[in-house]
Protein backbone atom coordinates (compact mmCIF):
# COMPACT_ATOMS: atom_id res chain seq x y z
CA UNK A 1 11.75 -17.46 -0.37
CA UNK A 2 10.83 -19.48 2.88
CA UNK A 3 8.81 -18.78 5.59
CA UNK A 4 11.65 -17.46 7.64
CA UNK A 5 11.90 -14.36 5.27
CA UNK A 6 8.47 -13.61 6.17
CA UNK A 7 7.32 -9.96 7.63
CA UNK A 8 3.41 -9.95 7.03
CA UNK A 9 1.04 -12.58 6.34
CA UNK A 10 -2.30 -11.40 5.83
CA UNK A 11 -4.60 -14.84 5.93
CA UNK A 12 -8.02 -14.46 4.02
CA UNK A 13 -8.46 -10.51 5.54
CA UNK A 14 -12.22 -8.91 5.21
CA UNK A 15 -13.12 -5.82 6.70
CA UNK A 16 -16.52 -5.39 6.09
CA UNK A 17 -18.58 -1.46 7.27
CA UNK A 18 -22.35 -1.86 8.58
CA UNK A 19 -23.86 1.00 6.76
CA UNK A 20 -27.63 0.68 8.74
CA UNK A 21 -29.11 -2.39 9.21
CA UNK A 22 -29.44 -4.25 6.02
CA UNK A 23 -26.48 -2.74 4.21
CA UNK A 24 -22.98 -3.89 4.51
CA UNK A 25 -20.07 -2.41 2.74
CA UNK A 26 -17.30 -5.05 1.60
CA UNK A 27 -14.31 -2.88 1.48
CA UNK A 28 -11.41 -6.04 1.76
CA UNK A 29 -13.10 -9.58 1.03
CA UNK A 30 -11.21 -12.40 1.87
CA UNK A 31 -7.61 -11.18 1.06
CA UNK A 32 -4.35 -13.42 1.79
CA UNK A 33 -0.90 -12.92 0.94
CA UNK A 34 2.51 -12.30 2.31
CA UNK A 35 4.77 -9.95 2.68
CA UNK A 36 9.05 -10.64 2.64
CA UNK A 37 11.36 -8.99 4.99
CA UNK A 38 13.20 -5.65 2.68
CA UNK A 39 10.80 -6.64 -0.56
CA UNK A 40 8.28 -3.87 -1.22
CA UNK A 41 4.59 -5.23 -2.47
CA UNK A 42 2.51 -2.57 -4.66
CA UNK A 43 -1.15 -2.79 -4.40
CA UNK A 44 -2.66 -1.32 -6.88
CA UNK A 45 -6.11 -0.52 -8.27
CA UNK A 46 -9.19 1.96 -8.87
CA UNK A 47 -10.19 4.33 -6.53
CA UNK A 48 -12.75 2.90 -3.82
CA UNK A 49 -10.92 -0.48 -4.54
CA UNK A 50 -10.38 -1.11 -0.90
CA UNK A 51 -6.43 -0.56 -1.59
CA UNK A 52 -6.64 2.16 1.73
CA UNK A 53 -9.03 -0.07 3.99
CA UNK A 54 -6.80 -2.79 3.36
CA UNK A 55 -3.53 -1.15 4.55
CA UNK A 56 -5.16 0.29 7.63
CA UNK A 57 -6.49 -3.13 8.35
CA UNK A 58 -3.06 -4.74 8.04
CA UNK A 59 -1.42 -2.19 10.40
CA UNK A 60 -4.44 -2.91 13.51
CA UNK A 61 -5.72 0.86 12.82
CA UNK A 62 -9.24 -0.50 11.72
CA UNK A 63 -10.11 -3.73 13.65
CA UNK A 64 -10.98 -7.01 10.57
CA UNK A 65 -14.15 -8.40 10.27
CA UNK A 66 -12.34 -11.76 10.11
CA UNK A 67 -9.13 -13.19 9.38
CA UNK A 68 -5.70 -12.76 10.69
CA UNK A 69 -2.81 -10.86 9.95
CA UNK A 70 0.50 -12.07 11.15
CA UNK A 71 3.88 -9.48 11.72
CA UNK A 72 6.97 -11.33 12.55
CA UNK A 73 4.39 -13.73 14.45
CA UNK A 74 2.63 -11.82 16.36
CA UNK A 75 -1.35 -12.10 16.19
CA UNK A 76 -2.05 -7.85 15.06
CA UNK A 77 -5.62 -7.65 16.02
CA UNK A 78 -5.30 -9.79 19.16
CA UNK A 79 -2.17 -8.50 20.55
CA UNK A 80 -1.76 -7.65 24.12
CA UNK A 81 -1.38 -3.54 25.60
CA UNK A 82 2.53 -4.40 25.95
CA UNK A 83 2.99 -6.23 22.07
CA UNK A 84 0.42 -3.12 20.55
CA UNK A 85 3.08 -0.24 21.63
CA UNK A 86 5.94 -2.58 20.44
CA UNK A 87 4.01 -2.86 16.87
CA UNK A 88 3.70 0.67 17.03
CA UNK A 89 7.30 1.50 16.66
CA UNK A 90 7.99 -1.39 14.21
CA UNK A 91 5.48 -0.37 11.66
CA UNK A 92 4.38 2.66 10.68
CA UNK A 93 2.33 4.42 8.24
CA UNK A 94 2.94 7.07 5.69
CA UNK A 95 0.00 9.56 4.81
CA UNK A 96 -0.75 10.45 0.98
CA UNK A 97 -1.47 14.16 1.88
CA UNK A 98 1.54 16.62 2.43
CA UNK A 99 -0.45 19.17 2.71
CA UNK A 100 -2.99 17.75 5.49
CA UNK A 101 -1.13 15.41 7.23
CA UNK A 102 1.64 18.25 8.69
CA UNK A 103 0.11 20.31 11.90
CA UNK A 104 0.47 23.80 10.56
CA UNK A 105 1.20 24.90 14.54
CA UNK A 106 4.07 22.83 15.22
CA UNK A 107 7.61 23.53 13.96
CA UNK A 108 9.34 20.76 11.72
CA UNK A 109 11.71 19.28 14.62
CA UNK A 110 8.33 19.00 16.84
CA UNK A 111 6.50 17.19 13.82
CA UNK A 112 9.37 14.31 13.60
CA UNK A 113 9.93 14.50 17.17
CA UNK A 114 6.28 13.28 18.25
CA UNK A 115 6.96 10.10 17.83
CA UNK A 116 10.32 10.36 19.90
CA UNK A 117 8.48 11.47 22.37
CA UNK A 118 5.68 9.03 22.47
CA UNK A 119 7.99 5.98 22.31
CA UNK A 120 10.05 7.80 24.99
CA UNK A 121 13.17 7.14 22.66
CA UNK A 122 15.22 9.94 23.61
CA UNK A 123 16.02 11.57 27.28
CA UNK A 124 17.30 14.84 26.65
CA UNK A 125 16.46 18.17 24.58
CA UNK A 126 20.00 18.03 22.74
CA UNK A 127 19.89 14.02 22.12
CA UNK A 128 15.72 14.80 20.29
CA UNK A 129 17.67 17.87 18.56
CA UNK A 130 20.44 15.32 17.09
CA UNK A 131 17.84 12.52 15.96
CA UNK A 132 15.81 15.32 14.42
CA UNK A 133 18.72 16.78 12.62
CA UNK A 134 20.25 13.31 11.57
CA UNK A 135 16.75 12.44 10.06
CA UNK A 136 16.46 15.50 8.19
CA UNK A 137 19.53 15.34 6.70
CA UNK A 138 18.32 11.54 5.76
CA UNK A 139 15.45 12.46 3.39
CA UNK A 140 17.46 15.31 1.83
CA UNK A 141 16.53 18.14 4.07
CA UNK A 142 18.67 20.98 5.33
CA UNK A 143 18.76 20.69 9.34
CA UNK A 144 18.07 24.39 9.82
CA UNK A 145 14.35 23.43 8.30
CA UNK A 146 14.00 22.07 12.24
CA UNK A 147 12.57 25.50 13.19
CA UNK A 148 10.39 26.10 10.47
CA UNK A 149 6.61 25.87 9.79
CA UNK A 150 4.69 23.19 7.29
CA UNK A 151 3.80 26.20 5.26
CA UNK A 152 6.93 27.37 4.23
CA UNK A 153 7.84 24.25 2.23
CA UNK A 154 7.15 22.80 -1.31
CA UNK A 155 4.48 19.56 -1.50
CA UNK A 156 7.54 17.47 -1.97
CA UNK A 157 9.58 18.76 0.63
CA UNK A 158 6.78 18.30 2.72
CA UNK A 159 6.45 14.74 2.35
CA UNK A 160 10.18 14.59 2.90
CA UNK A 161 9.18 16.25 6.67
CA UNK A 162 6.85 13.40 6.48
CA UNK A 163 9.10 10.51 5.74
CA UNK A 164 11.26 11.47 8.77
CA UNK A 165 8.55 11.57 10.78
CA UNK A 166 7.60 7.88 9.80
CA UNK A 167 11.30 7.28 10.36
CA UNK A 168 11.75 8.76 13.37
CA UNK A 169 10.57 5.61 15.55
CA UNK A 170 12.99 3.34 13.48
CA UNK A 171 10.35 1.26 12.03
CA UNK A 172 10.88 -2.06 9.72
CA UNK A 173 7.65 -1.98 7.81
CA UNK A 174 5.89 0.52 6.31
CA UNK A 175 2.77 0.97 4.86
CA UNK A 176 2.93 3.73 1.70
CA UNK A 177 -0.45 5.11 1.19
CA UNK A 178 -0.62 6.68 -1.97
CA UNK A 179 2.67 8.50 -0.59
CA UNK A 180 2.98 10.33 -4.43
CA UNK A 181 -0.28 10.81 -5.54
CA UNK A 182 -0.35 14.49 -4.45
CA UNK A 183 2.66 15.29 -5.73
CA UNK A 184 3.90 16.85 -9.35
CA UNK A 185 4.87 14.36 -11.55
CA UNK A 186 8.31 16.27 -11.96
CA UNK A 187 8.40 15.70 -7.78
CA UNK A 188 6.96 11.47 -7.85
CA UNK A 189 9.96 10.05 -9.33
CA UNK A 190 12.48 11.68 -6.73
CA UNK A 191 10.24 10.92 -3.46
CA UNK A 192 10.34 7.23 -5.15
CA UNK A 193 14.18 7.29 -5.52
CA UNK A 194 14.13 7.87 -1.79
CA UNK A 195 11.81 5.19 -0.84
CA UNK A 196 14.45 3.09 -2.82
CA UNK A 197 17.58 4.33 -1.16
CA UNK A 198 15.93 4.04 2.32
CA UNK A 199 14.64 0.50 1.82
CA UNK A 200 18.56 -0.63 0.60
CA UNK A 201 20.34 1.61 3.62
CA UNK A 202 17.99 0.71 6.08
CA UNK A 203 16.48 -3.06 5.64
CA UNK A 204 12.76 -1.60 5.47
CA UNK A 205 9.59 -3.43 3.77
CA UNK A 206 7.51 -1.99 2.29
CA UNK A 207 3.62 -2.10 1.70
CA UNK A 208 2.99 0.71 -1.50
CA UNK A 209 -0.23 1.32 -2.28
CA UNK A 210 -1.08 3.60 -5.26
CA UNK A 211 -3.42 3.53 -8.51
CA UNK A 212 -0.61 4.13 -10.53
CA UNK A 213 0.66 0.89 -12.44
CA UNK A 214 3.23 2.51 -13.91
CA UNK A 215 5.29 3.99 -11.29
CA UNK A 216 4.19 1.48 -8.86
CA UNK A 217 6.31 -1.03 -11.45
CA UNK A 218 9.49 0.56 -11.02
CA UNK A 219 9.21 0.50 -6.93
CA UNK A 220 7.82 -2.96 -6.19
CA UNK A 221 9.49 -6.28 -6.34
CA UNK A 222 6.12 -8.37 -7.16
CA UNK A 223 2.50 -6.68 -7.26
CA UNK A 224 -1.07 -7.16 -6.23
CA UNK A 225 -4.18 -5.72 -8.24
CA UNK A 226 -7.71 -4.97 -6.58
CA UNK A 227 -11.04 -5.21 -7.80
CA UNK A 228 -13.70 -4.12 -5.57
CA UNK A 229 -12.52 -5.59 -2.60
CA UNK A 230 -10.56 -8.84 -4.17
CA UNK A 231 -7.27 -9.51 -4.78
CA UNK A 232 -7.47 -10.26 -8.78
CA UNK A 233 -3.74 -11.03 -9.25
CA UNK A 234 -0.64 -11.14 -7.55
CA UNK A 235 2.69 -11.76 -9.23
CA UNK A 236 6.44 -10.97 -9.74
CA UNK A 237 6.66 -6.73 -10.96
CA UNK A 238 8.14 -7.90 -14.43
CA UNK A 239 6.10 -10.84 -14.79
CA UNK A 240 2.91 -8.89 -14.40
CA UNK A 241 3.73 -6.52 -16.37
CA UNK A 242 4.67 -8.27 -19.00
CA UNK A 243 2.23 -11.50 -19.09
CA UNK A 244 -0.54 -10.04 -17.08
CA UNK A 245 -3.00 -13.02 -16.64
CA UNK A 246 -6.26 -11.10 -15.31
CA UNK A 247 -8.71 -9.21 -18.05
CA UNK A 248 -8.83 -6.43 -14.82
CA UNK A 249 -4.91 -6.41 -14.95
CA UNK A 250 -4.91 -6.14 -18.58
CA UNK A 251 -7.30 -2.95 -19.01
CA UNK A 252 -5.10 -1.30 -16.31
CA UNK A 253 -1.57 -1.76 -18.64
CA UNK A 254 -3.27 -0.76 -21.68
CA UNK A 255 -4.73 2.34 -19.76
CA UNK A 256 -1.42 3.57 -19.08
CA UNK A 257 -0.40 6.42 -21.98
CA UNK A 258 2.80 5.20 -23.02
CA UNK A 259 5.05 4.64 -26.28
CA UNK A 260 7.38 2.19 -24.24
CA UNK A 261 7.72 -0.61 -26.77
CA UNK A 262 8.20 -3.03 -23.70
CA UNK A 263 5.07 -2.47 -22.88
CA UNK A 264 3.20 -5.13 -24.21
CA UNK A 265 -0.41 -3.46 -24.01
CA UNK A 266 0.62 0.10 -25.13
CA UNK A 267 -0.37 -0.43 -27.97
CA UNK A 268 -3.67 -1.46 -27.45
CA UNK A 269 -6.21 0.09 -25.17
CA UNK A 270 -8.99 -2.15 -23.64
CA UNK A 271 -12.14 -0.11 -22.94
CA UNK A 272 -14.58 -1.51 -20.14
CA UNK A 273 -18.13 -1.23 -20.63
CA UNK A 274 -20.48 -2.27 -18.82
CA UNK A 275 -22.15 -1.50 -14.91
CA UNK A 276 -19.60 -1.34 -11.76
CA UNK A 277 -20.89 -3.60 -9.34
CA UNK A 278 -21.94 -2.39 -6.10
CA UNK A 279 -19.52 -3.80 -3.27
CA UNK A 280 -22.63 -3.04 -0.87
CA UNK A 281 -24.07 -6.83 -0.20
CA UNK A 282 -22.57 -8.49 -2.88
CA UNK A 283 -24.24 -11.03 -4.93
CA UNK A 284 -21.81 -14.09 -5.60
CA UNK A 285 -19.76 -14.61 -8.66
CA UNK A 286 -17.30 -12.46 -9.81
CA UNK A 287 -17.17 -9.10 -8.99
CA UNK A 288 -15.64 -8.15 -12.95
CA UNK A 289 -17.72 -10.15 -14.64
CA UNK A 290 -20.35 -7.26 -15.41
CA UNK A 291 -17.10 -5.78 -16.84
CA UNK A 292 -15.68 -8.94 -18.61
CA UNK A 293 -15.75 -9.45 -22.29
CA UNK A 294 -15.31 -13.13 -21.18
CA UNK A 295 -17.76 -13.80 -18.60
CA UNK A 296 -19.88 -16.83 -18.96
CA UNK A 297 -22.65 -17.70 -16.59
CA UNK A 298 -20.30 -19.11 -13.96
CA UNK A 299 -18.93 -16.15 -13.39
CA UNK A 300 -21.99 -14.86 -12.31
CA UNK A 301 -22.48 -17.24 -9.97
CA UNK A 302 -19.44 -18.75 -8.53
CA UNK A 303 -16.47 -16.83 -6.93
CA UNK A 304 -12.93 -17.79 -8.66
CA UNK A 305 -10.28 -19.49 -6.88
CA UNK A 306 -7.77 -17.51 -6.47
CA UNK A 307 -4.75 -20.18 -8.22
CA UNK A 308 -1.17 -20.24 -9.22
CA UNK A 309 -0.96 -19.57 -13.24
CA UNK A 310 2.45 -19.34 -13.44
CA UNK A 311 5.41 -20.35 -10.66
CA UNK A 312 5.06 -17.26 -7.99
CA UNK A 313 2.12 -15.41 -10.27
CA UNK A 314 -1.35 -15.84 -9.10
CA UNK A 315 -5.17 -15.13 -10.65
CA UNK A 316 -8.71 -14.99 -9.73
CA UNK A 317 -10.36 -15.93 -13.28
CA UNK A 318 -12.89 -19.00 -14.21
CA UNK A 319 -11.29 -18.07 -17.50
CA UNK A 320 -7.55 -18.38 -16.48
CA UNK A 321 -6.03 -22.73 -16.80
């Protein structure tokens, strides 16, 4: 794809927490990549990865340490008052908790409303009753849910009331944080469909983030793996999955309980010993290697580069070429 297809461009991203005065937390170290307009990226990972940080980051809510990300061309974190409240309505953010991110107080047509309101997209009572309705109906919702209460629904139907929320402003890009997580497994693969059919009827892109390799593969059109605040590998869905280039990327597949024959790690599970390394100041070098079957001294001391390995697949590994 060219340049002209692109949405996001995150350009070598940290966001990096002061914890007191000698302590800094690393959460996203010196990210880049780039997002296509209607393609959906996965990031996935472990849990304290940064995968969160990092989509908060791309969407202005935490301000970067350093870097730049790019939407359509404008400058996120130095945008003016007028270009912020434009951003606002053309990307949005959906919460991984149905149960906590719904105000138990306000009625279902209030909750997808808000952001009507705020972007002062509608002008009467009956047109905000119509858009409500209409959105509803577009996650798979009965209408008459508009006067009910958060608490009266399922943890799927719930998100559902959340997805028209997001919605509701008529964004293009969306970030997905862990939108399934919280969900039964019988419940994942239908809020997933829906993600699907909304991206193809309505032309959205899509940031997913999850720890989930497995369902993330079925969603995203290429995918990006964390490690401690890095970007490890970044590639085409199928081509990671099936010629994953990273040791990181590898333990993840063969973690996945499976007896998919396509799966080319199923059949082998990769254990990682070894100490986690402490994303609190640090020290150069890899941050796997401590994890790595493979690590030489080098690692230890010198950051990879993260490098093409294969045409549109990309690795951070001394080991890798």
């Amino acid at each position: 794809m060219n340049n002209e297809n692109v949405l996001v461009q995150v350009q070598d991203l940290c966001k990096h927490f002061k914890m007191d005065q000698h302590k800094v937390l690393h959460a996203v170290d010196h990210i880049s990549f780039q997002i296509y307009k209607k393609e959906t990226l996965g990031i996935v990972g472990e849990s304290g990865c940064g995968k969160t940080t990092l989509g908060r980051t791309v969407l202005g809510l935490y301000p970067a340490t350093s870097g730049k990300v790019l939407f359509d061309g404008l400058d996120v974190h130095n945008a003016d008052k007028r270009q912020r409240k434009e951003f606002k309505k053309r990307a949005q953010i959906m919460l991984q908790d149905p149960y906590a991110s719904l105000n138990p107080r306000m009625t279902v047509g209030d909750i997808i409303a808000e952001g009507l309101e705020a972007q002062k997209m509608v002008l009467s009572k009956k047109e905000k009753d119509e858009r409500v309705c209409n959105l509803l109906d577009l996650v798979g919702l009965s209408p008459e849910y508009r006067s009910r209460y958060p608490h009266e629904f399922s943890g799927g139907q719930r998100q559902r009331i959340g997805i028209a929320r997001t919605l509701a402003v008529e964004p293009e890009f969306i970030v997905c944080d862990e939108p399934i997580s919280a969900l039964d497994v019988s419940i994942q693969a239908q809020v997933v469909n829906l993600f699907d059919d909304l991206q193809h009827d309505l032309g959205l892109t899509y940031l997913f983030i999850a720890h989930d390799l497995s369902m993330v593969r079925h969603i995203s059109d290429r995918i990006g793996v964390m490690y401690l605040g890095n970007l490890v590998e970044l590639g085409e869905s199928r081509e990671l999955y099936e010629h994953p280039a990273h040791p990181y990327t590898k333990a993840l597949l063969s973690a996945i309980p499976s007896v998919d024959l396509d799966n080319p790690m199923s059949s082998r599970r990769i254990r990682l010993d070894g100490e986690v390394t402490s994303p609190i100041n640090p020290k150069p070098g890899c941050r796997f290697a401590k994890r790595c079957k493979y690590a030489t001294p080098r690692c230890f001391e010198v950051q990879p580069d993260f490098k093409e390995v294969a045409p549109g697949h990309f690795a951070a590994c001394h080991q890798i070429g």
